[in-house]
Protein backbone atom coordinates (compact mmCIF):
# COMPACT_ATOMS: atom_id res chain seq x y z
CA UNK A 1 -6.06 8.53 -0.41
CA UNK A 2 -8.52 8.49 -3.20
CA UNK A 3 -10.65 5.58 -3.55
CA UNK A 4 -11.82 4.45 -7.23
CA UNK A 5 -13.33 1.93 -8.66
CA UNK A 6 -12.43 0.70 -11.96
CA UNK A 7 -13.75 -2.30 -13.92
CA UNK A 8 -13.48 -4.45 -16.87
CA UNK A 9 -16.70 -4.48 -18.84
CA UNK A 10 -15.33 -6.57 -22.22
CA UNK A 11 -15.43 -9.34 -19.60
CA UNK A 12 -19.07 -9.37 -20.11
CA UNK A 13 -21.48 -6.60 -18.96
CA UNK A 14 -24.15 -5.00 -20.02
CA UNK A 15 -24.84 -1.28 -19.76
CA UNK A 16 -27.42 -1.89 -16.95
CA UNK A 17 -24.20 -3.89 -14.81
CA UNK A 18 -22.14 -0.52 -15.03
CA UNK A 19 -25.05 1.70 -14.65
CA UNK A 20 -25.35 -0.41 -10.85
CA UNK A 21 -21.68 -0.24 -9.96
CA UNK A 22 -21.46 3.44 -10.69
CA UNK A 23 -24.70 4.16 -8.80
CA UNK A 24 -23.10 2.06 -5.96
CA UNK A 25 -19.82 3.56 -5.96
CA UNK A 26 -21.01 7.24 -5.86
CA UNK A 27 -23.59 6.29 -2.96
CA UNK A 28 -20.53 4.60 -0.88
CA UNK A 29 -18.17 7.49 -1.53
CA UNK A 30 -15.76 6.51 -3.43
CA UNK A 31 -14.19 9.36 -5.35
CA UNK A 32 -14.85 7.80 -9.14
CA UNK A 33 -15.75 5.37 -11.35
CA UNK A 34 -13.66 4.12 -14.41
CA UNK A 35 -13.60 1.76 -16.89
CA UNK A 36 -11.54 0.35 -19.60
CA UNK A 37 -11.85 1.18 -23.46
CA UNK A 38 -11.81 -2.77 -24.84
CA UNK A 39 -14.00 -4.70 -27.36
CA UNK A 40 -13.10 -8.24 -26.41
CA UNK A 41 -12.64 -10.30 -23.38
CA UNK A 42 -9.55 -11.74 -22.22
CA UNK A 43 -10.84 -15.08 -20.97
CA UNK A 44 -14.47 -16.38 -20.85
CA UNK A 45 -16.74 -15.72 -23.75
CA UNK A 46 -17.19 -12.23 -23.38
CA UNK A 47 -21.34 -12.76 -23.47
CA UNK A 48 -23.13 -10.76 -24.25
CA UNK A 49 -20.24 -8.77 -25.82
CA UNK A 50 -18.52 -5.09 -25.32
CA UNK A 51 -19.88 -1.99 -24.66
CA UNK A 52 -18.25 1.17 -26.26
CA UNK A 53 -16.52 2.87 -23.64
CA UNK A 54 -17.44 6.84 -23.99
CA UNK A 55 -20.89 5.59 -25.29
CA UNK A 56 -21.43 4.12 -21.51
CA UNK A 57 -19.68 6.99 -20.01
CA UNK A 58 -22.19 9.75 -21.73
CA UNK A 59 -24.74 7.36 -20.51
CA UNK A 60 -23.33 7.22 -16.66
CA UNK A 61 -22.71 11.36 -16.90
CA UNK A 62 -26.38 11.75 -17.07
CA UNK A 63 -27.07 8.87 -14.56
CA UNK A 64 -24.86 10.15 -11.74
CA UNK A 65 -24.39 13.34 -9.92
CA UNK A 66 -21.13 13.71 -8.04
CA UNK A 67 -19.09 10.19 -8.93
CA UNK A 68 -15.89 11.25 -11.53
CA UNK A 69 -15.97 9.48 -14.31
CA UNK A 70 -13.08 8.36 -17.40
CA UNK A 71 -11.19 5.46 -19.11
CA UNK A 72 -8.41 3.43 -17.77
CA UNK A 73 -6.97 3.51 -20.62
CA UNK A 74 -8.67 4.65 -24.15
CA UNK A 75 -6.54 3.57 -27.11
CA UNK A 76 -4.73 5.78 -29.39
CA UNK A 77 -5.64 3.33 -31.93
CA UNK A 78 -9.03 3.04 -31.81
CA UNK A 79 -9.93 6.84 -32.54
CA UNK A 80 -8.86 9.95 -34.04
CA UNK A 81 -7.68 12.66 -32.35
CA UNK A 82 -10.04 15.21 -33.30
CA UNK A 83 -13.18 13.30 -32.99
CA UNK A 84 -12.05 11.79 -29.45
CA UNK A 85 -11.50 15.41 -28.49
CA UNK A 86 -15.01 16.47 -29.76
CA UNK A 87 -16.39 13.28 -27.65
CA UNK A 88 -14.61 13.81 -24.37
CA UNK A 89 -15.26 17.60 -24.21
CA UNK A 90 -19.42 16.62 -25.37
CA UNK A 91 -18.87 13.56 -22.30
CA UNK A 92 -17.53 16.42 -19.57
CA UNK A 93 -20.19 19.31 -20.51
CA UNK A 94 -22.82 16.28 -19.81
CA UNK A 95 -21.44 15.01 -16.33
CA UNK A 96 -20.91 18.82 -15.87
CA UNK A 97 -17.48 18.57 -15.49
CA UNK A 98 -16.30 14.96 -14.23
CA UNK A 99 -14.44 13.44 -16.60
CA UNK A 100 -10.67 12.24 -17.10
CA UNK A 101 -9.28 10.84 -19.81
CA UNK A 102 -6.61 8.17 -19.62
CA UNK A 103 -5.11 7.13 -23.11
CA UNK A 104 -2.66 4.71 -24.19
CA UNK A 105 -0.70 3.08 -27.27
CA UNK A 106 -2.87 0.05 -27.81
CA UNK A 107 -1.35 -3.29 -27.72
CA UNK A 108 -4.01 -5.98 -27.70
CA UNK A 109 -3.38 -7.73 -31.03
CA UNK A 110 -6.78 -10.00 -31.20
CA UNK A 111 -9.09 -7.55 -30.61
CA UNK A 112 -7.32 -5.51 -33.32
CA UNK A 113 -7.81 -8.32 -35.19
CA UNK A 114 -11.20 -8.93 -34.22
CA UNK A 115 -12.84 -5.27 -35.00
CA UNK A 116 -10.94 -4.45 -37.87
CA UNK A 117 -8.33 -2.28 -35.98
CA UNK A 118 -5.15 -1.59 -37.37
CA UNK A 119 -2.32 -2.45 -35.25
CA UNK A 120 0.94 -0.46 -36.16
CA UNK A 121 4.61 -1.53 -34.76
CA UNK A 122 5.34 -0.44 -31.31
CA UNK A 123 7.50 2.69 -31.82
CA UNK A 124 4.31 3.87 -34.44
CA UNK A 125 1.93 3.21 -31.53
CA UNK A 126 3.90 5.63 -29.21
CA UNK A 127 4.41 8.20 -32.19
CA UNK A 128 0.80 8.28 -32.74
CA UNK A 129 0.08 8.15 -29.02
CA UNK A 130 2.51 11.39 -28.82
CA UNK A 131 0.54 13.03 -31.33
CA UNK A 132 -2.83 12.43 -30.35
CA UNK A 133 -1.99 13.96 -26.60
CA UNK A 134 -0.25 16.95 -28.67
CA UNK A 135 -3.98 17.23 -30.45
CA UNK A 136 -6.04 16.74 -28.17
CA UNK A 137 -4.64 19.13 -25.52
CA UNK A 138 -3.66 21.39 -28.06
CA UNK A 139 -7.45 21.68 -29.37
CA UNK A 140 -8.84 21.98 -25.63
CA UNK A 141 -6.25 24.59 -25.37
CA UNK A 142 -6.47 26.88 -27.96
CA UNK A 143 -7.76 30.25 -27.27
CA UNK A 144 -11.49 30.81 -27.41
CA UNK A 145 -12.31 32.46 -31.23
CA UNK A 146 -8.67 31.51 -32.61
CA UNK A 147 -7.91 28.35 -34.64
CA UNK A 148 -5.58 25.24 -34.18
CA UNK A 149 -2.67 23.87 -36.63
CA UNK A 150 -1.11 20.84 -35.79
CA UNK A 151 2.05 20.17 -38.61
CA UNK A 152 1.87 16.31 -37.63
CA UNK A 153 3.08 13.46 -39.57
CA UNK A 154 0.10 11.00 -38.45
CA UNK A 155 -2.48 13.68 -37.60
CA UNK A 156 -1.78 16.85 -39.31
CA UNK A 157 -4.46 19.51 -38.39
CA UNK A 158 -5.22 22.86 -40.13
CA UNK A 159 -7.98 25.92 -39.50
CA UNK A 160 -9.71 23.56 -37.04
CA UNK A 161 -12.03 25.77 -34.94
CA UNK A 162 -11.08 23.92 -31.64
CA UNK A 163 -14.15 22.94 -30.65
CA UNK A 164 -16.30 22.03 -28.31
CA UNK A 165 -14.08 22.64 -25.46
CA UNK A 166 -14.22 20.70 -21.79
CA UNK A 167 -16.17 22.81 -19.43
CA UNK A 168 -13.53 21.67 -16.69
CA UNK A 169 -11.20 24.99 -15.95
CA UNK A 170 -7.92 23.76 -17.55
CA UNK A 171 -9.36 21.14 -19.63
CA UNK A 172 -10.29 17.34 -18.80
CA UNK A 173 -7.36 15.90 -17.12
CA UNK A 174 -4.93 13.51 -18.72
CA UNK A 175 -4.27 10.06 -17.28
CA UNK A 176 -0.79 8.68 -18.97
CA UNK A 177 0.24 5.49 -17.25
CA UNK A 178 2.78 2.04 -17.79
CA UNK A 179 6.12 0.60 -17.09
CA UNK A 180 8.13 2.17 -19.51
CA UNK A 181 10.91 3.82 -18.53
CA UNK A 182 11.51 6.30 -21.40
CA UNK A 183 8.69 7.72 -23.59
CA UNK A 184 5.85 6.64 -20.97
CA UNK A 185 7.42 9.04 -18.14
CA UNK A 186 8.25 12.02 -20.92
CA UNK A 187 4.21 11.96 -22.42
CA UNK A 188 3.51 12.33 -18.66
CA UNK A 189 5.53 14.66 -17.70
CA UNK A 190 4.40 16.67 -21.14
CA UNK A 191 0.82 16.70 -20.96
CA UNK A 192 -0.90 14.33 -18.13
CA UNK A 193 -2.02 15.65 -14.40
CA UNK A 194 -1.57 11.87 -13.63
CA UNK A 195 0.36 9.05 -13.90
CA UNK A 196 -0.10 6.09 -13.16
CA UNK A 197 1.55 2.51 -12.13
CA UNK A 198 -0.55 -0.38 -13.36
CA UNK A 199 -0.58 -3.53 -11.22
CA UNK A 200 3.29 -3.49 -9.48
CA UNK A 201 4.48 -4.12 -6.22
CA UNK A 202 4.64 -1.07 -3.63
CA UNK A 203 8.37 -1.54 -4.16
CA UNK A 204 7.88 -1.24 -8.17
CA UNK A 205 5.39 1.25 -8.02
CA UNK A 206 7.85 3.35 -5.96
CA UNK A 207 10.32 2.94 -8.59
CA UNK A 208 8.22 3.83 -11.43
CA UNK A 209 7.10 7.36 -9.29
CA UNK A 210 10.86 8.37 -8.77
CA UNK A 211 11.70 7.78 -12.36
CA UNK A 212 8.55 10.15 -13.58
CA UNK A 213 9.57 12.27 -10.96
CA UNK A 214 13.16 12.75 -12.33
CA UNK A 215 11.58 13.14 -15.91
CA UNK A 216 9.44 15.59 -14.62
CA UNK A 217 12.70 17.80 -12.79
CA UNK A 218 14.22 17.19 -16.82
CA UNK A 219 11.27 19.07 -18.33
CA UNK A 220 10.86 21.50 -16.05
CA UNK A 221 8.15 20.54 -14.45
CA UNK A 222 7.48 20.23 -10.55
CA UNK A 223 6.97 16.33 -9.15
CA UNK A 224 4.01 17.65 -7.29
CA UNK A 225 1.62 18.94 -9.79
CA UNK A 226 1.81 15.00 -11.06
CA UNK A 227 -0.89 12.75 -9.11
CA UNK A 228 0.57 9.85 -8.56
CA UNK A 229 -1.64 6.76 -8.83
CA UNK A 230 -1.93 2.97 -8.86
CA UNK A 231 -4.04 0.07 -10.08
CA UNK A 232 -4.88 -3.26 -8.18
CA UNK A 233 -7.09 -5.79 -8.47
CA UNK A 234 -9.08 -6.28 -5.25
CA UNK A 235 -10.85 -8.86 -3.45
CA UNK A 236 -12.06 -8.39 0.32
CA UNK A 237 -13.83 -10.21 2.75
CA UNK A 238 -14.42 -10.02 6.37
CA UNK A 239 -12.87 -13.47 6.74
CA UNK A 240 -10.50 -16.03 4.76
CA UNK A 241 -13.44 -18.11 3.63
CA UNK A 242 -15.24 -15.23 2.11
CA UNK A 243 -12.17 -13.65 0.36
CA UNK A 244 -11.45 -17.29 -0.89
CA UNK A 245 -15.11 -17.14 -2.56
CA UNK A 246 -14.54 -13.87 -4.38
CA UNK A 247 -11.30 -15.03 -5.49
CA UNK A 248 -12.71 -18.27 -6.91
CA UNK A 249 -15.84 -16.04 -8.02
CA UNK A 250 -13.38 -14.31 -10.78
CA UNK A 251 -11.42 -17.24 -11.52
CA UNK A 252 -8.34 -16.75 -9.24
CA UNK A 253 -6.43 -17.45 -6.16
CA UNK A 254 -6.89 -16.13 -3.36
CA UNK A 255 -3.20 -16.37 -2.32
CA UNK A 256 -2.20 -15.03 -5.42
CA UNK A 257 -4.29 -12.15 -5.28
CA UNK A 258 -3.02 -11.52 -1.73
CA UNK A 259 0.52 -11.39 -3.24
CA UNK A 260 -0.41 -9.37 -6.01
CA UNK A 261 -3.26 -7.06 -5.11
CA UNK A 262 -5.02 -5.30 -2.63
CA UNK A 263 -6.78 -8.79 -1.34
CA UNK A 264 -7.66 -9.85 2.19
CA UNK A 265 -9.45 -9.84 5.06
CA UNK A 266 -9.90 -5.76 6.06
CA UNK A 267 -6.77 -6.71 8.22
CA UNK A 268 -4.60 -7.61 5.03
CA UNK A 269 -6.17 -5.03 3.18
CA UNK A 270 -5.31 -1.92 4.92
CA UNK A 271 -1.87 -3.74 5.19
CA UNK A 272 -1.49 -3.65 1.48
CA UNK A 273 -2.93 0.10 1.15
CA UNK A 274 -0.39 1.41 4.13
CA UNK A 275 2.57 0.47 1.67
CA UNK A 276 1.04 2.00 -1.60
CA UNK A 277 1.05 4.62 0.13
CA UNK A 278 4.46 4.87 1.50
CA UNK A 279 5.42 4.52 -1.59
CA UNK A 280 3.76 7.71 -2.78
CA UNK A 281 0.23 6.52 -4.11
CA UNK A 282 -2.35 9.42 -3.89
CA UNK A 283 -4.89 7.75 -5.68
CA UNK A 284 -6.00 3.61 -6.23
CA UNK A 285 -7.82 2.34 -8.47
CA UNK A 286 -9.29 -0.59 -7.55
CA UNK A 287 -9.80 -3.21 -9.94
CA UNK A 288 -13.82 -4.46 -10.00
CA UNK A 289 -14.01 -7.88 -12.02
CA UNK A 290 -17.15 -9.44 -10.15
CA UNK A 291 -20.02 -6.76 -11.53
CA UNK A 292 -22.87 -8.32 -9.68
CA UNK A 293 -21.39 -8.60 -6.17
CA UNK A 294 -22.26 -5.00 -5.27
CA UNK A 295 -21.89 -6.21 -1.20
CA UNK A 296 -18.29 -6.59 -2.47
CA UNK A 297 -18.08 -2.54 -3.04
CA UNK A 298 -18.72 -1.80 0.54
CA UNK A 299 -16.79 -4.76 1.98
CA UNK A 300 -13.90 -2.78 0.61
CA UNK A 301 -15.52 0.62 1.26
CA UNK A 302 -16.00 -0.32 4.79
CA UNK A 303 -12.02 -1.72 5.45
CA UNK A 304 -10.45 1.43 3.66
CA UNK A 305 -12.83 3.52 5.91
């Protein structure tokens, strides 16, 4: 199973924090580092405030070597098509080829609020989330030397040269994930390589893999060539006391996160992971929120050996 680490940097961290984890995670061997596309924090006081997500990722293509690197998930909302094509294509010929993009509808009404964001209805969100994975695959794909027209209602496009394109053979691959069990498994089946279950039981997760799956077998398209992938939050330690401390460190429970996460002693842990994937996970993402216990990253390294 892929191993990646993904974290929450609206929670308060600086460039410098992510620049450590991602140094960290490429030098245990986990298989990538991710991040989410958010501008403010959920609880706390966010200090000293949110870093642009493919701002830090140009930054950590050019400060790492091997790691993979993307967003879990960008926001159809907070950028353009065209331009967020032009920016992950500039992102992947930087890293030389490492990045994945995960994109989503948006639904965090404050921070909307707070940057000046507009927040459409739900059914717009998905329309314009439809749209922007029909642009921004359609300008990676068009032929070299030919031009791109996009006859959209929300992002019409005409004589675009289709450029700069992903130096990844086939284009930076698409990350389309949530519990929806309509348009979220169609986008995926459409136009990601990955989809993925955020933050559900193994029994859930199963369930939201076999409904993809059938979407897939409706469009045509083979189950298989769909990673299948997970979120969790995770907290390890080598015993109760020291998973209790991590818990309390990012402001939860430690028997909570053992229901509801990959959380434990290594024991627990692997536990957890063994019925992920039974339930068809080929990749985790594991969900960072303590930035400065880097001991923490291989704690969990070390019990997923």
């Amino acid at each position: 199973m892929d191993l990646r680490i993904f974290t929450e940097p609206q929670q308060g961290a600086t460039y410098e924090d992510l620049l450590a984890v991602a140094r960290a995670a490429e030098d245990l061997g986990y298989d990538a580092f991710f991040r989410s596309d958010h501008y403010l924090h959920m609880s706390g006081d966010g200090h000293p405030g949110p870093t642009d997500a493919w701002t830090t990722l140009a930054g950590l293509a050019r400060e790492t070597s091997r790691i993979r690197l993307g967003t879990l998930v960008s926001s159809a909302t907070f950028r353009l098509p065209g331009p967020l094509a032009v920016t992950v294509a500039n992102v992947d010929a930087m890293s030389g080829g490492r990045v994945e993009l995960g994109l989503g509808a948006g639904w965090f009404a404050a921070e909307h609020a707070a940057y000046g964001i507009p927040l459409p209805p739900l059914g717009e969100r998905f329309d314009r989330l439809e749209e922007q994975l029909a642009v921004v695959t359609g300008l990676w794909s068009a032929p070299a030397g030919t031009t791109y027209e996009h006859d959209g209602s929300h992002y019409p496009v005409s004589d675009s040269p289709a450029l700069a394109k992903p130096v990844q053979d086939g284009g930076v691959p698409i990350i389309v994930g949530g519990s929806g069990k309509r348009r979220t498994p169609s986008l995926a089946a459409r136009y990601a390589a990955e989809f993925n279950a955020p933050f559900a039981s193994p029994e859930d997760t199963a369930r939201l893999f076999a409904r993809v799956d059938e979407v897939c077998d409706e469009h045509g398209r083979d189950p298989l060539s769909l990673v299948h992938s997970a979120g969790q939050v995770v907290c390890v330690g080598p015993d109760d006391a020291a998973v209790r401390r991590r818990a309390a460190a990012i402001g939860r429970d430690a028997d909570e996160l053992r229901a509801n996460g990959v959380a434990g002693t290594p024991e627990e842990v692997r536990e957890r992971v063994g019925r992920l994937a039974e339930a068809g996970v080929a990749r985790l993402y594991l969900q960072v929120l303590d930035l400065h216990d880097l001991d923490h990253l291989a704690d969990v390294r070390e019990a997923l050996a």
